[in-house]
Protein backbone atom coordinates (compact mmCIF):
# COMPACT_ATOMS: atom_id res chain seq x y z
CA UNK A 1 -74.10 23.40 -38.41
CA UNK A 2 -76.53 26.30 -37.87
CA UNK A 3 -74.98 29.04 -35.62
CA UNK A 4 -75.96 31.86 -33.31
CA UNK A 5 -74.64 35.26 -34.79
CA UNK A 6 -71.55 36.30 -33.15
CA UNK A 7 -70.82 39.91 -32.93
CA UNK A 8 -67.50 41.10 -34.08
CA UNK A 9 -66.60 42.79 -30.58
CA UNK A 10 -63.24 44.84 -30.17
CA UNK A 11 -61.82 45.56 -26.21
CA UNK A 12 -60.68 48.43 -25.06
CA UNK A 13 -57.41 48.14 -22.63
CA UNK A 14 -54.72 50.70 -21.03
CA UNK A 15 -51.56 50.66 -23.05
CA UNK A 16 -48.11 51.39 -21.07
CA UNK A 17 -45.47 54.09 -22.00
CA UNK A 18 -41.96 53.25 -24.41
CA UNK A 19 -39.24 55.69 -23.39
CA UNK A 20 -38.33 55.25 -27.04
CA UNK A 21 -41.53 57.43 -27.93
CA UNK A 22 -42.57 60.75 -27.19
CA UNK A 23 -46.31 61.51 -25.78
CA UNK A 24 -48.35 59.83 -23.36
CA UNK A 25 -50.56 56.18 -23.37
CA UNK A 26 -53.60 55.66 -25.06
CA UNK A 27 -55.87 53.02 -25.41
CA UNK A 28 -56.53 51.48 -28.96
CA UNK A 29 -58.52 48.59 -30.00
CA UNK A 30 -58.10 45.75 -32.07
CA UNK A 31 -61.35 43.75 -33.75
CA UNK A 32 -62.14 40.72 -31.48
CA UNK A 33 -58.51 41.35 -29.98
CA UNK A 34 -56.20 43.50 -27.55
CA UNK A 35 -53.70 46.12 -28.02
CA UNK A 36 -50.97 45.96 -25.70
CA UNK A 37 -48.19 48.45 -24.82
CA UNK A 38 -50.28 51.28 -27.39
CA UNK A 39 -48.23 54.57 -26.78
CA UNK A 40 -49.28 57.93 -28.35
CA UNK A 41 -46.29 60.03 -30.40
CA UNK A 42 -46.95 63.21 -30.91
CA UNK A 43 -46.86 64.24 -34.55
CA UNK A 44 -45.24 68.05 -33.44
CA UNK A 45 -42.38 67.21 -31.45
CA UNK A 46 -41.10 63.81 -32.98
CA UNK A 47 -38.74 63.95 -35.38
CA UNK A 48 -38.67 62.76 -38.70
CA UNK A 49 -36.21 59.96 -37.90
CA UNK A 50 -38.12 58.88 -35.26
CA UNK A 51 -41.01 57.66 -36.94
CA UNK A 52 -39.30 55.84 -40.03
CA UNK A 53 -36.40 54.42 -36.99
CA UNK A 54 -39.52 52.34 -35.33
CA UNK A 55 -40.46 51.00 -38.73
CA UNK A 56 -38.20 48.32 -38.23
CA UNK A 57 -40.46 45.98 -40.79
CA UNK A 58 -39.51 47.84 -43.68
CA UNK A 59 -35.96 46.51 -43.92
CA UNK A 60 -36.19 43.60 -41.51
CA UNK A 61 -39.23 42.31 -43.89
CA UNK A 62 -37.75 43.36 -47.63
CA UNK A 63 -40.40 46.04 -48.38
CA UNK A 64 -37.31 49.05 -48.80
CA UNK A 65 -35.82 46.28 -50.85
CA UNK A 66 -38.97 45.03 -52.57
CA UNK A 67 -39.48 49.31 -53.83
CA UNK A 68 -36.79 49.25 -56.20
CA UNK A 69 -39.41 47.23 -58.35
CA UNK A 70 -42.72 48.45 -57.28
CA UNK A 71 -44.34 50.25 -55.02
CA UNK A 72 -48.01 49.36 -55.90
CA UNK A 73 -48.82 51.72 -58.10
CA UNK A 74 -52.31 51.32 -60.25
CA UNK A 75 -53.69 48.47 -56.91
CA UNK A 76 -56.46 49.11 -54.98
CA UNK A 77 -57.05 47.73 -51.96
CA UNK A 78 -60.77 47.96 -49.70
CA UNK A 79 -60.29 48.38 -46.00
CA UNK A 80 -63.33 46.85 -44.46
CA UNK A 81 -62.62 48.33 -41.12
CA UNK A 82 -64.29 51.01 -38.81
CA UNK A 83 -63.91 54.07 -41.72
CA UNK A 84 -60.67 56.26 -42.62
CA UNK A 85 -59.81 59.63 -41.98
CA UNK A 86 -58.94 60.41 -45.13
CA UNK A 87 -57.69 64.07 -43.98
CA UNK A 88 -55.26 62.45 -42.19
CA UNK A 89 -51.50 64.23 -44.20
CA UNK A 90 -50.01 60.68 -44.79
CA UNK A 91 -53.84 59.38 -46.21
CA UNK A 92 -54.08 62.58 -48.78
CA UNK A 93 -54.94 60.99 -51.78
CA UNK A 94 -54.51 58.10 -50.54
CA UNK A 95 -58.44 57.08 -50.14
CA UNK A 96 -60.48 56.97 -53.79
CA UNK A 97 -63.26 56.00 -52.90
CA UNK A 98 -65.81 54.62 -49.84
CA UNK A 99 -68.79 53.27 -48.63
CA UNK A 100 -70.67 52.86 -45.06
CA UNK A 101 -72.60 49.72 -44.30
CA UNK A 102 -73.55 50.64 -40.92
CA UNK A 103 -75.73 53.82 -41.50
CA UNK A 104 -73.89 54.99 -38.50
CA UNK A 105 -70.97 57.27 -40.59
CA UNK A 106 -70.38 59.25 -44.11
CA UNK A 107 -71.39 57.77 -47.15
CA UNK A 108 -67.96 57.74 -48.25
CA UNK A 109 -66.72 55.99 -45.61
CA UNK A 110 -63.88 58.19 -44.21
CA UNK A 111 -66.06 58.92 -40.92
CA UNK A 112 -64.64 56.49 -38.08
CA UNK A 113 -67.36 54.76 -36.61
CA UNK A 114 -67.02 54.35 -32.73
CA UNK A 115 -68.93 51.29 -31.35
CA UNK A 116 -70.21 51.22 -27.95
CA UNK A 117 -66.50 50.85 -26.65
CA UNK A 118 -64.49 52.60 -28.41
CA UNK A 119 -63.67 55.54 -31.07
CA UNK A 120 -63.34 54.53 -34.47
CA UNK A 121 -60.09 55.11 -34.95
CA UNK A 122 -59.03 51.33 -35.81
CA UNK A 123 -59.38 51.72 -39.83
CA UNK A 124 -57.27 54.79 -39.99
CA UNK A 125 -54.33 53.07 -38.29
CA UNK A 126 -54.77 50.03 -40.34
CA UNK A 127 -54.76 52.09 -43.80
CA UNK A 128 -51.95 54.16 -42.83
CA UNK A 129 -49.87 50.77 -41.72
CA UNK A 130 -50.62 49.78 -45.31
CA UNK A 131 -50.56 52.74 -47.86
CA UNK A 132 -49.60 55.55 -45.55
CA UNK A 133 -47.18 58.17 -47.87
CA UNK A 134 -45.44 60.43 -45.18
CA UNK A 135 -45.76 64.07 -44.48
CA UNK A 136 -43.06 64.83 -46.96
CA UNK A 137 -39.34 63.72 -48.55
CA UNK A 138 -38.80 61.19 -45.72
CA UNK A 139 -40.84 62.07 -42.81
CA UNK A 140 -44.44 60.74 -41.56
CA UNK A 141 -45.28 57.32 -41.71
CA UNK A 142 -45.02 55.74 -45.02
CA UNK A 143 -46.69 51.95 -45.36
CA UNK A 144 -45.39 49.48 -47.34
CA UNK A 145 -47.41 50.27 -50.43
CA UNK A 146 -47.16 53.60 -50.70
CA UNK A 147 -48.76 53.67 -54.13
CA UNK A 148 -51.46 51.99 -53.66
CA UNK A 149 -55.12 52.96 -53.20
CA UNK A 150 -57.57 52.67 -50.87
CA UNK A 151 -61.58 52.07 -50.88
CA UNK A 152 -62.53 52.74 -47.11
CA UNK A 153 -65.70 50.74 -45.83
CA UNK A 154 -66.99 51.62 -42.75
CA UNK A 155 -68.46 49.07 -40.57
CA UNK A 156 -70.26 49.74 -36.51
CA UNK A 157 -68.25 46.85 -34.84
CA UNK A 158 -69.69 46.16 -31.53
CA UNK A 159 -71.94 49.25 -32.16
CA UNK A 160 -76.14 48.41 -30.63
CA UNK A 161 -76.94 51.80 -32.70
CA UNK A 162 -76.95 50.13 -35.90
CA UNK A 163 -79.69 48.55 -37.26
CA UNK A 164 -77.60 46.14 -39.61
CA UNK A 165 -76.15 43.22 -37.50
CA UNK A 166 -72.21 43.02 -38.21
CA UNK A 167 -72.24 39.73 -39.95
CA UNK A 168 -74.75 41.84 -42.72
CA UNK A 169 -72.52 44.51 -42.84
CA UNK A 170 -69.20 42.34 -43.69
CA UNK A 171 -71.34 41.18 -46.06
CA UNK A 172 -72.52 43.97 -47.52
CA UNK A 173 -68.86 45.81 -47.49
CA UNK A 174 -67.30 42.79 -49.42
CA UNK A 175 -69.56 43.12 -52.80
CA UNK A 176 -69.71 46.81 -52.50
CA UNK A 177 -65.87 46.83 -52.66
CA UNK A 178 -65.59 43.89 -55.04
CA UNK A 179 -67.79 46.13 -57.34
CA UNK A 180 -65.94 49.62 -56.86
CA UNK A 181 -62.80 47.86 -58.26
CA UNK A 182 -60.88 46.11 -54.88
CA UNK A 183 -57.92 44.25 -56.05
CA UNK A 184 -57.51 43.31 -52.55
CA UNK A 185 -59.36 42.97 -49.23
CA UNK A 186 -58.38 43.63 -46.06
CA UNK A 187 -60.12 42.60 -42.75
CA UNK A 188 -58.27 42.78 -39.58
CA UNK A 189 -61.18 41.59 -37.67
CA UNK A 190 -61.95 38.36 -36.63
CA UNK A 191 -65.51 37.14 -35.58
CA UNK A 192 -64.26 35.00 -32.76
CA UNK A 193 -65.55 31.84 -33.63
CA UNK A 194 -64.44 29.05 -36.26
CA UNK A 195 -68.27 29.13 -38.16
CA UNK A 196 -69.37 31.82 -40.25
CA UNK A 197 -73.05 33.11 -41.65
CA UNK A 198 -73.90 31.46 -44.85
CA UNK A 199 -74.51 34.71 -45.98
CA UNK A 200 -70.77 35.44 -45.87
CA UNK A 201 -70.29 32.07 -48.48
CA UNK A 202 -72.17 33.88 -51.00
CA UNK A 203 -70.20 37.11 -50.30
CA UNK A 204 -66.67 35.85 -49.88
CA UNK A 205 -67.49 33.66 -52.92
CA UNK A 206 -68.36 36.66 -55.23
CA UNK A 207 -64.99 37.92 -53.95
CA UNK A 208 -63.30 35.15 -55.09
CA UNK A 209 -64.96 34.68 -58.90
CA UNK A 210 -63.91 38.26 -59.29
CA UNK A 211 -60.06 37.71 -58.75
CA UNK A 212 -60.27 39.60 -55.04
CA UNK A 213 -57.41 38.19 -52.34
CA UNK A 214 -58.63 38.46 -49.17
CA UNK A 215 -56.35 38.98 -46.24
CA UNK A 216 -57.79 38.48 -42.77
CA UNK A 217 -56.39 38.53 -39.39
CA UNK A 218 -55.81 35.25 -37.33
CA UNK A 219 -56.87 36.77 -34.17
CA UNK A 220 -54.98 37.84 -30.97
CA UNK A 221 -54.10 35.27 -28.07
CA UNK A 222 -54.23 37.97 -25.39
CA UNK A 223 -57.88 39.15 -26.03
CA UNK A 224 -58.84 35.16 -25.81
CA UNK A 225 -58.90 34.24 -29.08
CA UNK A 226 -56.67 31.04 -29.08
CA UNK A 227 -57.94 29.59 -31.80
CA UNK A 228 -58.20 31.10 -35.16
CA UNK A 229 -61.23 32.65 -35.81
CA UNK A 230 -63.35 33.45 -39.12
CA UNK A 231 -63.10 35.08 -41.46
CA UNK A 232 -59.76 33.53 -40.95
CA UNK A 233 -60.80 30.11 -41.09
CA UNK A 234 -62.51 30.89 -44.73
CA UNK A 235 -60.89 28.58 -47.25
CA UNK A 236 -59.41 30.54 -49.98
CA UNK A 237 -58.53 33.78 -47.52
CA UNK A 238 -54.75 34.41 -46.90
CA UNK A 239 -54.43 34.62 -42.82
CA UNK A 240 -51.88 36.11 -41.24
CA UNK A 241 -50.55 35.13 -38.02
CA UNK A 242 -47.90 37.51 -36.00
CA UNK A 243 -44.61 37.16 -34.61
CA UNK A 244 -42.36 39.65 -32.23
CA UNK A 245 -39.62 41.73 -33.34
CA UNK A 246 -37.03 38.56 -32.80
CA UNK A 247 -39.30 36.81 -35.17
CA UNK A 248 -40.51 34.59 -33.03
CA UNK A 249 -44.39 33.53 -32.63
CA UNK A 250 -46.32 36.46 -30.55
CA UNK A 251 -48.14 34.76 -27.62
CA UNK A 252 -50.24 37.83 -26.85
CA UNK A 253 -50.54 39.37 -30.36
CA UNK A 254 -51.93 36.25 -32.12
CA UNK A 255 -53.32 32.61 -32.47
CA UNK A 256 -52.94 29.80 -33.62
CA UNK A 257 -54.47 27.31 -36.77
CA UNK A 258 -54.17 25.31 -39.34
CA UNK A 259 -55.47 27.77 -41.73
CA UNK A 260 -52.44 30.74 -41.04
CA UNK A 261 -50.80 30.70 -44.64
CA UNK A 262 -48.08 33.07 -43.25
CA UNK A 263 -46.82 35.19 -40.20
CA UNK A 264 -45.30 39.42 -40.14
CA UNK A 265 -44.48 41.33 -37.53
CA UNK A 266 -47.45 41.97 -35.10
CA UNK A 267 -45.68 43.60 -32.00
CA UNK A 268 -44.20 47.37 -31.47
CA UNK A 269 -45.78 48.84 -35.12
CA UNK A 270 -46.26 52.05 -35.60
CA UNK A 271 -49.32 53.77 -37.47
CA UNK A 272 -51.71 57.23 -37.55
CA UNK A 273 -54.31 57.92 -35.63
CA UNK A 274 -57.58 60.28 -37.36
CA UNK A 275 -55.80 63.10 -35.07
CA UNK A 276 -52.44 62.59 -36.85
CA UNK A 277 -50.63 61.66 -33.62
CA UNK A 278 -49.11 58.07 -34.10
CA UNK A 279 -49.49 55.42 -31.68
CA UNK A 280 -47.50 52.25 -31.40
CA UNK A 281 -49.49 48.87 -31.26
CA UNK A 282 -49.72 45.02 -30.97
CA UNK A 283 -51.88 42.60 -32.47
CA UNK A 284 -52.83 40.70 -35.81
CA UNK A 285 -54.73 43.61 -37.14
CA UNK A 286 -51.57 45.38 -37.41
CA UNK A 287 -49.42 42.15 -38.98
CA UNK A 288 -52.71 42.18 -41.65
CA UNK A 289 -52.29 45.62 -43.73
CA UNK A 290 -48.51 44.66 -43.86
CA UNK A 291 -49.34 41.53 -45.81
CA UNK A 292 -52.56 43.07 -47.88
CA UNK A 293 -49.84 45.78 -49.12
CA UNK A 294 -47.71 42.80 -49.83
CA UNK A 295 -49.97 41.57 -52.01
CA UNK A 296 -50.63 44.93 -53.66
CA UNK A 297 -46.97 44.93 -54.27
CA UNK A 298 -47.31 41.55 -55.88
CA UNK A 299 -50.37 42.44 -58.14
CA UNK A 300 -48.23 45.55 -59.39
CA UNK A 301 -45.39 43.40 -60.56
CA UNK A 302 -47.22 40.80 -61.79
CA UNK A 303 -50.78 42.18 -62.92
CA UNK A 304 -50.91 38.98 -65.04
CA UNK A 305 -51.34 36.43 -62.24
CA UNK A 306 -54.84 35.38 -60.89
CA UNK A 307 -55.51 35.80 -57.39
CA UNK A 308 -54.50 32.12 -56.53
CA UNK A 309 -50.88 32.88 -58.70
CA UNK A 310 -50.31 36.08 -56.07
CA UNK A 311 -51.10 33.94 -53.03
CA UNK A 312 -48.83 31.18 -54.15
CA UNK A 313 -45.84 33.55 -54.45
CA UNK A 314 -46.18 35.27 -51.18
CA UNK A 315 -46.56 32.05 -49.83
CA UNK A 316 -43.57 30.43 -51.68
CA UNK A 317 -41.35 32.93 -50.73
CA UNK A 318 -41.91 32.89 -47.26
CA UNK A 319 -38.99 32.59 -44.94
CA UNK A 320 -39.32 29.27 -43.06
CA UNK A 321 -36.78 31.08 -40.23
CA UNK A 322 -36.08 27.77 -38.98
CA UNK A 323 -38.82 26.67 -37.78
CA UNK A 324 -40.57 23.83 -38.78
CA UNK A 325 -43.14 24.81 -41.94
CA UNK A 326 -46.29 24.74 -42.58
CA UNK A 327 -47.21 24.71 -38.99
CA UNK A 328 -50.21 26.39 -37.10
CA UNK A 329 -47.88 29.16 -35.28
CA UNK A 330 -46.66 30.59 -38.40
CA UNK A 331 -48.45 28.90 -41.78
CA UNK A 332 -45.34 28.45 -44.29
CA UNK A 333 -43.16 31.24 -42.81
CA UNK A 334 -42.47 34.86 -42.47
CA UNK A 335 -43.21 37.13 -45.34
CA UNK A 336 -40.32 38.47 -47.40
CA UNK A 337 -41.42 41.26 -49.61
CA UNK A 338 -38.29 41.26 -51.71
CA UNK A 339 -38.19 37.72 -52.47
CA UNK A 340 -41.93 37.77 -53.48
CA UNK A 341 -41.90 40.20 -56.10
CA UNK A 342 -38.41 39.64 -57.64
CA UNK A 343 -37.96 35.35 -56.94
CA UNK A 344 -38.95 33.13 -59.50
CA UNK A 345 -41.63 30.61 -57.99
CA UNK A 346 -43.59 27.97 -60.45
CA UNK A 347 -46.94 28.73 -61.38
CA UNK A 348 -49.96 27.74 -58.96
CA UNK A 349 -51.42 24.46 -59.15
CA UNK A 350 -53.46 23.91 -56.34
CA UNK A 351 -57.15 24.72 -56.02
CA UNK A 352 -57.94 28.23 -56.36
CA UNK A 353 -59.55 29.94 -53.69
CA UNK A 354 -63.43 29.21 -55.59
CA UNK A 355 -62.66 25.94 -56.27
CA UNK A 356 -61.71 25.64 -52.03
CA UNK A 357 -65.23 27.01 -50.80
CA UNK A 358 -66.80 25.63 -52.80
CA UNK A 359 -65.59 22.46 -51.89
CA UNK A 360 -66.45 23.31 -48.53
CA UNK A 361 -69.55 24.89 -48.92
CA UNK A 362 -70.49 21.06 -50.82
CA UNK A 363 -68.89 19.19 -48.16
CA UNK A 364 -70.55 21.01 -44.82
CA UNK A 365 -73.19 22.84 -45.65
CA UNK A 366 -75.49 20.13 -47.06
CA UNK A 367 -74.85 18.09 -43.73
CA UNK A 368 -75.71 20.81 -41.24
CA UNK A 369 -78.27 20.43 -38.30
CA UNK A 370 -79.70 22.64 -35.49
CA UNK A 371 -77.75 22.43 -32.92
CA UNK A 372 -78.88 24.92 -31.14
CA UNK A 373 -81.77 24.40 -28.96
CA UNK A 374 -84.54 27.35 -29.29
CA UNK A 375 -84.75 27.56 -25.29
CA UNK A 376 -82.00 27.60 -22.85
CA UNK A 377 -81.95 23.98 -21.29
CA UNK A 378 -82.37 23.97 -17.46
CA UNK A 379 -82.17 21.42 -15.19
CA UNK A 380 -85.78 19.80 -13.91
CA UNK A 381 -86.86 20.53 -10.22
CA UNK A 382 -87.40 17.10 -8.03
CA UNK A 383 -90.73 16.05 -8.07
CA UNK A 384 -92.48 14.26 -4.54
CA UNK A 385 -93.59 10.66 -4.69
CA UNK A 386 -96.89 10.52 -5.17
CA UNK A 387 -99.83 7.55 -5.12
CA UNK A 388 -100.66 5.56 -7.87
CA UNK A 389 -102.98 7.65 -10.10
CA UNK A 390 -106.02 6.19 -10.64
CA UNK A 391 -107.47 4.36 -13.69
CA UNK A 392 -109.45 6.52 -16.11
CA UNK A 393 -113.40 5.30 -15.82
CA UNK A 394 -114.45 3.45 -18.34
CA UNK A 395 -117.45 1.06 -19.61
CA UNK A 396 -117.78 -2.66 -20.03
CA UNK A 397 -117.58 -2.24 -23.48
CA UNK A 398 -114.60 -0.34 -23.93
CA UNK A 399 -112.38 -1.94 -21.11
CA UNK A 400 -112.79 -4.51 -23.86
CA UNK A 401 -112.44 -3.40 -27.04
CA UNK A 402 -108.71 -4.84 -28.07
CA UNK A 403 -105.85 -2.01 -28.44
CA UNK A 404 -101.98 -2.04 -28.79
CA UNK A 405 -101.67 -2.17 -25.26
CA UNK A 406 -104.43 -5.19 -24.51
CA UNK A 407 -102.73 -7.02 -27.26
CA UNK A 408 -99.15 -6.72 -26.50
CA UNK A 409 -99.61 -7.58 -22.64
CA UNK A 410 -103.05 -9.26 -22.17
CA UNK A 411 -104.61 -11.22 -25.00
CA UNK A 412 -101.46 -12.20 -26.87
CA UNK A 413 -99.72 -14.13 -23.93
CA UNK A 414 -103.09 -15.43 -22.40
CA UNK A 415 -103.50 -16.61 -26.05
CA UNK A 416 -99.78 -18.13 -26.01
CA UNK A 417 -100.60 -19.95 -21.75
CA UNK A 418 -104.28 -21.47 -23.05
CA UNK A 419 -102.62 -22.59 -26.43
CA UNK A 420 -99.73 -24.07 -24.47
CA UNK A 421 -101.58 -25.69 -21.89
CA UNK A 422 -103.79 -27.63 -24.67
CA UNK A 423 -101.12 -28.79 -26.68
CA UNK A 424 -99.21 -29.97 -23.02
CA UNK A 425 -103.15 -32.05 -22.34
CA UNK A 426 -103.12 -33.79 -25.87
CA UNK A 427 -99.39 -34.63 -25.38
CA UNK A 428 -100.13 -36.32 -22.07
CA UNK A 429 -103.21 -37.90 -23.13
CA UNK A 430 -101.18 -39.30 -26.19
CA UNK A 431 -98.22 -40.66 -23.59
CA UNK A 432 -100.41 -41.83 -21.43
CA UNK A 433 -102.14 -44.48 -23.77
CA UNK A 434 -98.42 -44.84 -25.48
CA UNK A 435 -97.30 -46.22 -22.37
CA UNK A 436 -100.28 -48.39 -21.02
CA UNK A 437 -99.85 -50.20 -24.52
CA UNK A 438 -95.98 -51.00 -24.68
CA UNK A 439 -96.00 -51.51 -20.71
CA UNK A 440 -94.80 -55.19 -19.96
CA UNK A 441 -96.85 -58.02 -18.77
CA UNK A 442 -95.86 -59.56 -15.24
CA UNK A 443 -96.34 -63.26 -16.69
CA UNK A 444 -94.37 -62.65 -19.66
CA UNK A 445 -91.38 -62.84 -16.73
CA UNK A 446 -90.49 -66.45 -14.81
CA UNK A 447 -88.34 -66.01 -12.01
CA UNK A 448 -84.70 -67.52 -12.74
């Protein structure tokens, strides 16, 4: 099915204050999606404690657990997001290495890109979420793979300055990261529709031949994305759906599908803005880095498995929480970083995530049509009634000549009534001196 382009868009709303936190509200912004209850803590005044106290995911989710066998040392992970501050104090060192697709920021990608609506500050919250490494022995904000590395792509969401639409620029970012060594990708953006660009098969595909997980965000509920968007709806990508901090399914902070593999925390989390204040945030884009450092974690453990063998064990390990599993509100459970990198699980032996696109790419792509009409359809004024028009002028000759139409409707059924009328003459004639042969003679008759 041929599709428009959709731009990636990200909204801009009012967040409200926490009395837990210290500061005042900002608004943040979320790709495709909305930030709710976003409160600013300022980096001075809070104390150490306070910062790793809201991290409630680390031992709720296993990730302090998970640390006693790896903290994701030797991984790299590309952040396809709006660019990282790398001078951020929990990012130092963090960020190796960068790129900008939008020609809007630094060539190494640690410029945050604002779009048209908002700042550019998205990417550095999402990379600190992930690979963050504190301010010191127990203070800052420390993600859950806090050995890791990070490429930083910068992309212009929702920005008309660039002259490379965003679709190209996802594009674009995935090989350049694939290329620059990504282990793992992470896109907490969603493009708000369930169809992608075929430009993004050959991209996501290149990912995928060159043992790359992707991990993409399902979308948030509250910005109006109910339904799980791309590149969420990608087979072969890991999605990540979100849940509240009683583990139950976030309305407002994310959507729904059939293609979530598995759910993390998404509501109240806690990351670094490019000013080094922290702010505390909502949404799928936040529940993504969580599970991309995951799967750093996993790839450190086990640098022998294929990407398909590191999905599988995230995926087997999931806590099922008791809910019903695999369902569209939270794929096949809750992620539990412990279990993933220290449970046994038996070896993949589904599809891998080529062998899925692929598939799909084979199955849909051959079949599509235009659906789209090149003009807007609108609906047709009413037209007067108006007098017969009159016949075109024409000779003798050529009021004669036989056509399709004279055929059909003149000559074919007078042909038919003078053919029928003979044949009804002969018949009669026929009868007629049938009869006057066989009829009876009066005299051959006496009266009784």
């Amino acid at each position: 099915m041929t599709q428009t382009a959709q731009r990636v868009s990200r909204r801009r709303v009012r967040g409200s204050r926490v009395t837990a936190a210290v500061g005042l509200a900002l608004a943040t912004t979320l790709f495709g999606g909305t930030v709710a209850g976003s409160v600013l803590l300022d980096a001075t005044a809070a104390q150490a404690d306070q910062i790793r106290d809201l991290q409630y995911w680390l031992t709720d989710y296993g990730f302090t657990e998970a640390w006693n066998t790896t903290r994701g040392a030797g991984v790299t992970v590309a952040v396809i997001d709006s660019g990282i501050d790398g001078s951020v104090a929990e990012l130092a060192g963090v960020v190796i290495g960068g790129t900008d697709v939008s020609g809007l920021g630094s060539a190494d990608g640690q410029t945050p890109v604002a779009g048209d609506d908002d700042d550019g500050e998205h990417g550095t919250l999402v990379a600190s979420l992930l690979a963050g490494r504190g301010t010191g022995e127990g203070t800052g904000l420390i993600g859950v793979a806090p050995e890791a590395s990070i490429l930083a792509v910068s992309v212009g969401f929702g920005s008309t300055r660039s002259a490379v639409s965003n679709d190209d620029q996802i594009a674009q970012g995935i090989r350049w990261a694939v290329d620059n060594g990504a282990d793992v990708i992470n896109m907490s953006l969603t493009r708000n529709t369930l169809y992608w660009p075929e430009s993004w098969d050959d991209a996501f595909l290149y990912a995928f031949k060159n043992d790359v997980v992707v991990v993409a965000a399902a979308g948030n509920r509250g910005s109006g994305t109910t339904e799980v968007g791309a590149p969420a709806t990608i087979p072969g990508v890991l999605t990540v759906a979100g849940v509240d901090r009683n583990k139950s399914a976030s309305f407002d902070a994310s959507s729904q599908g059939i293609t979530i593999a598995v759910a993390a925390p998404s509501e109240k989390l806690v990351g670094v803005l490019p000013d080094s204040t922290y702010v505390q945030w909502d949404g799928t884009s936040a529940a993504t880095p969580l599970v991309s450092g995951l799967v750093a974690l996993v790839r450190a453990a086990y640098p022998y498995l294929d990407a398909a063998g590191v999905m599988n064990r995230i995926i087997a390990t999931a806590n099922p929480n008791g809910h019903s599993v695999p369902s569209p509100i939270y794929g096949n459970g809750l992620i539990d970083a412990a279990a993933a990198v220290t449970r046994y699980v038996a070896p993949a032996t589904g599809a891998t995530p080529t062998e899925l696109l692929t598939e799909w790419i084979t199955l849909h792509r051959r079949a599509e049509i235009a659906v789209v009409p090149t003009e807007a359809p609108v609906a047709e004024a009413p037209v007067a009634a108006a007098a017969d028009p009159a016949l075109p002028a024409q000779n003798v000759l050529t009021a004669w000549v036989p056509n399709q139409l004279t055929l059909t409707y003149i000559s074919l059924p007078l042909a038919v009534l003078v053919g029928f009328g003979i044949l009804v003459t002969l018949v009669g004639i026929g009868a007629s001196r049938h009869f006057k042969r066989i009829r009876p003679n009066p005299k051959d008759f006496a009266p009784s």
